[in-house]
PDB file of N, CA and C in Angstrom:
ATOM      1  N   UNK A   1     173.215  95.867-272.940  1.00  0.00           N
ATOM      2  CA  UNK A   1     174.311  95.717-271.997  1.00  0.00           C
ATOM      3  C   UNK A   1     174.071  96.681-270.839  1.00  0.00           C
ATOM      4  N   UNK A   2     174.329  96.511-269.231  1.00  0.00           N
ATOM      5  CA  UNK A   2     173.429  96.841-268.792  1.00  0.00           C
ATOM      6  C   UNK A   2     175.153  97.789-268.068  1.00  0.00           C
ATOM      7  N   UNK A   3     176.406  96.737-268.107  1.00  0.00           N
ATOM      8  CA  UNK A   3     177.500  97.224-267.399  1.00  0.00           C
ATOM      9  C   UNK A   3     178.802  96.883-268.294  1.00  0.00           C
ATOM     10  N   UNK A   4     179.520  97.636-268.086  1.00  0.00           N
ATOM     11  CA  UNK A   4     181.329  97.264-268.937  1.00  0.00           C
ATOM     12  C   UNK A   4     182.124  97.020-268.055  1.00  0.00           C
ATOM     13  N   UNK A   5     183.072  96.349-267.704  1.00  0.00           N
ATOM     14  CA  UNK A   5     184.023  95.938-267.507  1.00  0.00           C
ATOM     15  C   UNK A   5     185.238  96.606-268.175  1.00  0.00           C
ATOM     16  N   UNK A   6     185.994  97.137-267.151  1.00  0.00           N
ATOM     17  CA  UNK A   6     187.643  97.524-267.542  1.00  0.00           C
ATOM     18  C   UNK A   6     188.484  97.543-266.851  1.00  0.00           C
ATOM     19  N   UNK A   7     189.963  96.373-267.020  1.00  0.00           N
ATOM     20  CA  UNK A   7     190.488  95.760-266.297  1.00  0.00           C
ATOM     21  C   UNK A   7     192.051  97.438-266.468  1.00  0.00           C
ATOM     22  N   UNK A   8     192.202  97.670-265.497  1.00  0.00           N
ATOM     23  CA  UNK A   8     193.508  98.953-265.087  1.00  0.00           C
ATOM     24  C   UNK A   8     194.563  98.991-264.611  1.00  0.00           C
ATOM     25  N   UNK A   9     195.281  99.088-265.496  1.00  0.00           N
ATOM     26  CA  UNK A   9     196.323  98.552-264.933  1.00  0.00           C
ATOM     27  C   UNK A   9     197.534  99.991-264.786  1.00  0.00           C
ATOM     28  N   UNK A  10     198.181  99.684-264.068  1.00  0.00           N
ATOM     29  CA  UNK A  10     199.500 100.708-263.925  1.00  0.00           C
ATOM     30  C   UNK A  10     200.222 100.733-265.057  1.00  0.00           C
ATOM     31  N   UNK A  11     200.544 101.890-265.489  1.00  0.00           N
ATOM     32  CA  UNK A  11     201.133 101.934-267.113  1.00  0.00           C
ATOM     33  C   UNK A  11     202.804 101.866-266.788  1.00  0.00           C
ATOM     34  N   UNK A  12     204.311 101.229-267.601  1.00  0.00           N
ATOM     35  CA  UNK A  12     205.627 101.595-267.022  1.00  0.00           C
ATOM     36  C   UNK A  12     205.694 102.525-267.608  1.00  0.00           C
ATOM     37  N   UNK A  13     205.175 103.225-268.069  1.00  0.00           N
ATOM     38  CA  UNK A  13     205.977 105.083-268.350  1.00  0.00           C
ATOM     39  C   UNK A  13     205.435 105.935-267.365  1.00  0.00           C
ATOM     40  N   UNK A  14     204.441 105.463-266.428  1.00  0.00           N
ATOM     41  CA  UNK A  14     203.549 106.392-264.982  1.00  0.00           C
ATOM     42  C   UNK A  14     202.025 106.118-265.795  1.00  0.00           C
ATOM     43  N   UNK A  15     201.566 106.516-264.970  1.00  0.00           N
ATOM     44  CA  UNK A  15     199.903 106.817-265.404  1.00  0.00           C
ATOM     45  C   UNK A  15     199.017 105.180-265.418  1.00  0.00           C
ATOM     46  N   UNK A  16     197.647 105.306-266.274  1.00  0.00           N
ATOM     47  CA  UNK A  16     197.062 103.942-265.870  1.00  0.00           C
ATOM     48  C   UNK A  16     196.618 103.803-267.353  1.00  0.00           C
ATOM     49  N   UNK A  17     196.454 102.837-267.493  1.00  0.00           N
ATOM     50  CA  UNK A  17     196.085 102.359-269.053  1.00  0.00           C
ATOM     51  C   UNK A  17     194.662 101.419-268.290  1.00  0.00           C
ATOM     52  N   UNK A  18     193.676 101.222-269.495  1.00  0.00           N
ATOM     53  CA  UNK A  18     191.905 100.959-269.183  1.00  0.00           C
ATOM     54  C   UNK A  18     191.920 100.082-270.360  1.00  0.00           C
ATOM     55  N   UNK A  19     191.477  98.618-270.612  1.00  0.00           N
ATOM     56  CA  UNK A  19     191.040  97.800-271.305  1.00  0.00           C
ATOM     57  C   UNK A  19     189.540  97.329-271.025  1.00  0.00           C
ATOM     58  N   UNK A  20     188.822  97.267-271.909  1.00  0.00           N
ATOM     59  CA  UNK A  20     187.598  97.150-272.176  1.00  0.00           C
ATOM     60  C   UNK A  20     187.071  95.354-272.321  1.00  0.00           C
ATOM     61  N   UNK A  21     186.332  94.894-271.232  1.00  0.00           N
ATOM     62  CA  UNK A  21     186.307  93.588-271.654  1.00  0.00           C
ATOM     63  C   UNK A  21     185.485  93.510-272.707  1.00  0.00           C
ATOM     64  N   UNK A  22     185.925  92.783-273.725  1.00  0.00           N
ATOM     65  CA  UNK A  22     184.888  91.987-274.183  1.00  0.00           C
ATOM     66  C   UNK A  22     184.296  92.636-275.521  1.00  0.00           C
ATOM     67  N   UNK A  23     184.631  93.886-275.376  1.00  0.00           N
ATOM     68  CA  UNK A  23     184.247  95.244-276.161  1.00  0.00           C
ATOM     69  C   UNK A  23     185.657  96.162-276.570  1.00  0.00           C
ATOM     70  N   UNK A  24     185.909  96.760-278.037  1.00  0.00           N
ATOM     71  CA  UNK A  24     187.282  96.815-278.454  1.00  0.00           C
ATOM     72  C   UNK A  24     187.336  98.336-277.985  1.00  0.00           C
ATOM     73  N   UNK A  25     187.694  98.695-276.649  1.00  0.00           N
ATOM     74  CA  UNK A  25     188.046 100.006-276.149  1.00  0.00           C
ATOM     75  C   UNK A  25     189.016 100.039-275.107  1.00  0.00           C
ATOM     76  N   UNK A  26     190.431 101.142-275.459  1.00  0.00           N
ATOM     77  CA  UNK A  26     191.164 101.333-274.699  1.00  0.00           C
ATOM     78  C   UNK A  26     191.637 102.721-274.622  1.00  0.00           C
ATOM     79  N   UNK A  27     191.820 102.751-273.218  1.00  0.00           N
ATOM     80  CA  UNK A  27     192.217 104.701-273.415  1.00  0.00           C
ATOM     81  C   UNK A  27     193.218 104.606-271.778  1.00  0.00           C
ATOM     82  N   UNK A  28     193.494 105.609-271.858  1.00  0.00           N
ATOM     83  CA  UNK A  28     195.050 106.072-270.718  1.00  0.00           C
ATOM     84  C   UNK A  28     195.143 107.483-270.223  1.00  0.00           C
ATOM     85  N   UNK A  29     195.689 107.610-269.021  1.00  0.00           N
ATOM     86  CA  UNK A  29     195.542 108.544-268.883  1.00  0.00           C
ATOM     87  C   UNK A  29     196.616 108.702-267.594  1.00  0.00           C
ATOM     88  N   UNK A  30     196.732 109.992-266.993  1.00  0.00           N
ATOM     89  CA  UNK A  30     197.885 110.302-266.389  1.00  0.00           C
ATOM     90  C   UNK A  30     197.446 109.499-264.728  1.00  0.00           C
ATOM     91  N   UNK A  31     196.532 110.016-264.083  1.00  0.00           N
ATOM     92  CA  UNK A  31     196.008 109.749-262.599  1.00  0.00           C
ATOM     93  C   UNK A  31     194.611 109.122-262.776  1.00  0.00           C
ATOM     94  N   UNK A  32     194.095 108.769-261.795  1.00  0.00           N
ATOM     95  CA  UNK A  32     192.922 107.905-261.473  1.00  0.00           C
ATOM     96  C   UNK A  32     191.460 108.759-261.837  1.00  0.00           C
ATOM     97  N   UNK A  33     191.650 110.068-261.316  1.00  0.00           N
ATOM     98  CA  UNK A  33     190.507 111.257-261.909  1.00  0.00           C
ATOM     99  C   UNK A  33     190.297 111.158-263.745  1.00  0.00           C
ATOM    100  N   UNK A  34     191.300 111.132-264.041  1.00  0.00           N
ATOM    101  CA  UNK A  34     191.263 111.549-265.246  1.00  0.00           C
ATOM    102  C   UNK A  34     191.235 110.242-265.866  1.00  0.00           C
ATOM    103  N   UNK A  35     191.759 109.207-265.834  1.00  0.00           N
ATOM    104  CA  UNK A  35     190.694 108.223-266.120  1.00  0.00           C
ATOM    105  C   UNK A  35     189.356 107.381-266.014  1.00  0.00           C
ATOM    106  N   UNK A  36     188.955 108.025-264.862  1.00  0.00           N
ATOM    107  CA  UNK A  36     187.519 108.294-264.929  1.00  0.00           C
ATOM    108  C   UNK A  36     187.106 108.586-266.078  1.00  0.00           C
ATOM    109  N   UNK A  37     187.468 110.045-266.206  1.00  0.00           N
ATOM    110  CA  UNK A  37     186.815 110.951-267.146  1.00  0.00           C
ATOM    111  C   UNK A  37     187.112 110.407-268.561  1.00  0.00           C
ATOM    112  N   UNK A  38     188.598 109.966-269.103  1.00  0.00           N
ATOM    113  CA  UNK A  38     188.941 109.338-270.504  1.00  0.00           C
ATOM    114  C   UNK A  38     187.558 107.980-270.624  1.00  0.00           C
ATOM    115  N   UNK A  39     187.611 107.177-269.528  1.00  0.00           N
ATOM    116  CA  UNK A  39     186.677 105.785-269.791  1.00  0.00           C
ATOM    117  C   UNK A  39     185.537 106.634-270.310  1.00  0.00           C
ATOM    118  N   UNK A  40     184.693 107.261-268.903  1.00  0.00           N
ATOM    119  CA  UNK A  40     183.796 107.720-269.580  1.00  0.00           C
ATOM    120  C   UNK A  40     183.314 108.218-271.118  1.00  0.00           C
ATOM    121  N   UNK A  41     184.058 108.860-271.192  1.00  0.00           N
ATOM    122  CA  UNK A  41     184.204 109.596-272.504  1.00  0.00           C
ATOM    123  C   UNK A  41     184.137 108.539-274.079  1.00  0.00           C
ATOM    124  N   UNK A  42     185.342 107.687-273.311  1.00  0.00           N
ATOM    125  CA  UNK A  42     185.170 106.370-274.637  1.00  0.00           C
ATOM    126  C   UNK A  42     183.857 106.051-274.537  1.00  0.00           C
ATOM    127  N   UNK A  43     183.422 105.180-273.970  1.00  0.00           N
ATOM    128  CA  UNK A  43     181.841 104.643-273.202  1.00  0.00           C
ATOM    129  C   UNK A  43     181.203 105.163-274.493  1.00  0.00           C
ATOM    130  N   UNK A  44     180.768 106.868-273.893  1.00  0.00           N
ATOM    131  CA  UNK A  44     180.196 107.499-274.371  1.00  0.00           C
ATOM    132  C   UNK A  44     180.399 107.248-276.032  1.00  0.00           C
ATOM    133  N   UNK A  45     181.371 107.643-276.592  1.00  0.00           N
ATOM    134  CA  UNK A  45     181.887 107.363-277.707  1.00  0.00           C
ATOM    135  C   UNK A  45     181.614 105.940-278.604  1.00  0.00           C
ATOM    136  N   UNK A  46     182.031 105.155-278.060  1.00  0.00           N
ATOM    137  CA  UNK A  46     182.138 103.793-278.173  1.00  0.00           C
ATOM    138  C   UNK A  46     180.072 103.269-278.855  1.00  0.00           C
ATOM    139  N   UNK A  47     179.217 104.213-277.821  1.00  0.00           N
ATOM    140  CA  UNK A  47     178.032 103.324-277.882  1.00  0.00           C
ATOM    141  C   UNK A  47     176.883 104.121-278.583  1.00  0.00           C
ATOM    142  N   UNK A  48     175.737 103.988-278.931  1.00  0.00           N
ATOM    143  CA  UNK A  48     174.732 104.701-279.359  1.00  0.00           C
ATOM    144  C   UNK A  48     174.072 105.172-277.766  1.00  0.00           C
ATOM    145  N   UNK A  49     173.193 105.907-277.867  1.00  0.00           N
ATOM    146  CA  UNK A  49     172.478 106.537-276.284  1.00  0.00           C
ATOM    147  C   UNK A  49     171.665 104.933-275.727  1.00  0.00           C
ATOM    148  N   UNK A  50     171.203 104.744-276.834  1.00  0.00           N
ATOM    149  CA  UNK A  50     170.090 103.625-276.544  1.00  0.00           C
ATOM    150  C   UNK A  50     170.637 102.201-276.016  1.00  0.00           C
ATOM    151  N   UNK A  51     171.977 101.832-276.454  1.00  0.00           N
ATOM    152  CA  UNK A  51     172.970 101.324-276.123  1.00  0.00           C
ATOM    153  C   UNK A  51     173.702 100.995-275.416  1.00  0.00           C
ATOM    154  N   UNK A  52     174.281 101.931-274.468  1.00  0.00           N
ATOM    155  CA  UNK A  52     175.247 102.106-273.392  1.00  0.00           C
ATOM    156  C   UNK A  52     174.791 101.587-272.312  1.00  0.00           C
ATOM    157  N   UNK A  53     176.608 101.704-271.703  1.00  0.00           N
ATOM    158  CA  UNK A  53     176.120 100.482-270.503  1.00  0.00           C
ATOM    159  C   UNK A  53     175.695 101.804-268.929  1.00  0.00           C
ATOM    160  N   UNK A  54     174.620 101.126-268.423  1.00  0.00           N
ATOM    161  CA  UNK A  54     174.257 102.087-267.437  1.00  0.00           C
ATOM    162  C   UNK A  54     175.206 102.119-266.134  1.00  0.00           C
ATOM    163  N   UNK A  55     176.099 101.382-266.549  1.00  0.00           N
ATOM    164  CA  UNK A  55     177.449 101.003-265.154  1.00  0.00           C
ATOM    165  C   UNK A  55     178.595 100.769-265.822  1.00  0.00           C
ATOM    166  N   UNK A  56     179.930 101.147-265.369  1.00  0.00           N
ATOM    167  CA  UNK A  56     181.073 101.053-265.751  1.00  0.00           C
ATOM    168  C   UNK A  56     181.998 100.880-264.242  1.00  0.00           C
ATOM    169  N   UNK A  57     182.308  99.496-264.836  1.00  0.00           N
ATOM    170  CA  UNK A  57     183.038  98.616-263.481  1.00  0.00           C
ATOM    171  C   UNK A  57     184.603  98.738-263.910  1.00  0.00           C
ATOM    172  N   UNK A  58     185.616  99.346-262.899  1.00  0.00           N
ATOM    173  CA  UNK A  58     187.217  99.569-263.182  1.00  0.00           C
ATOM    174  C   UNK A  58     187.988  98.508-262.269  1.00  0.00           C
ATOM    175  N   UNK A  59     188.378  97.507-262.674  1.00  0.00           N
ATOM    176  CA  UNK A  59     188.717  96.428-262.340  1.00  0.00           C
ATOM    177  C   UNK A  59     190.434  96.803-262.080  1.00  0.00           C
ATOM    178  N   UNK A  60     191.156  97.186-260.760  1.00  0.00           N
ATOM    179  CA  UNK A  60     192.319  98.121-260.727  1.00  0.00           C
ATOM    180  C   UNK A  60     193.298  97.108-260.287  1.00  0.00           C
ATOM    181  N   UNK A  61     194.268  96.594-261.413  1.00  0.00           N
ATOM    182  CA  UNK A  61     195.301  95.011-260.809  1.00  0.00           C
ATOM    183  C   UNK A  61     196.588  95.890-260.762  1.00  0.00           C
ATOM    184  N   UNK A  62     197.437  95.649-260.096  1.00  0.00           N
ATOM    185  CA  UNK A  62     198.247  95.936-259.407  1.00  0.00           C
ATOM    186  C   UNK A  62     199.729  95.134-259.455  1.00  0.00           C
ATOM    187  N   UNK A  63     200.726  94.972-259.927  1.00  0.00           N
ATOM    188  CA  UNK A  63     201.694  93.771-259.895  1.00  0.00           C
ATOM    189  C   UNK A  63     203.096  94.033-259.254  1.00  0.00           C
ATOM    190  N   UNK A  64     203.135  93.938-258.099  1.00  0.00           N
ATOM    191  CA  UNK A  64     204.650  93.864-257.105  1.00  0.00           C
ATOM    192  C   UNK A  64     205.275  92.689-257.538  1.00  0.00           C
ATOM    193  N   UNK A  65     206.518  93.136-257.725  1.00  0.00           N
ATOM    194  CA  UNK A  65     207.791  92.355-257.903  1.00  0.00           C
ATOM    195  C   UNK A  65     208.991  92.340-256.498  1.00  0.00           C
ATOM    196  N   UNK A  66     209.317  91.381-256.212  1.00  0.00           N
ATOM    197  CA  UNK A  66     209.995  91.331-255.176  1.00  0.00           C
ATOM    198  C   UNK A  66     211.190  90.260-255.538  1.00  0.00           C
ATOM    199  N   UNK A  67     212.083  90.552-254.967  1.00  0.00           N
ATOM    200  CA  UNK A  67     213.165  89.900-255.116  1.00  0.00           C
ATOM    201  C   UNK A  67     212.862  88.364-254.008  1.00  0.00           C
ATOM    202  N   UNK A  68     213.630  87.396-254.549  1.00  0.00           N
ATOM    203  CA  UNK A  68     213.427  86.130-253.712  1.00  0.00           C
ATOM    204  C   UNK A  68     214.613  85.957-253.074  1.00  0.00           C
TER     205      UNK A  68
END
């Protein structure tokens, strides 16, 4: 696997929550820095050295609600 995919979304208690496509990893964290660092960390976790993906793509969705 050469890249991961993780779709980010805005968490409702504050902060951002990270889903892992395709692959069973999720982690959260308060601000955008620091989920950097949590993904990474899973990644890391998640794979053997020989393994891992040499790219980690943060796919950041966003959902406004508006009154009609």
């Amino acid at each position: 696997m050469s890249e991961i995919h993780f779709v980010v979304e805005e968490a409702p208690e504050g902060g951002f929550i990270a889903r892992a496509m395709g692959v069973d990893i999720f982690t959260e964290a308060d601000d955008m820095e620091a989920l950097h660092a949590q993904v990474r960390d899973a990644v890391h976790c998640h794979f053997d050295p020989d393994d891992r993906p040499s790219l980690i793509r943060l796919h950041i969705t966003r959902e406004d609600v508006i009154a009609a």
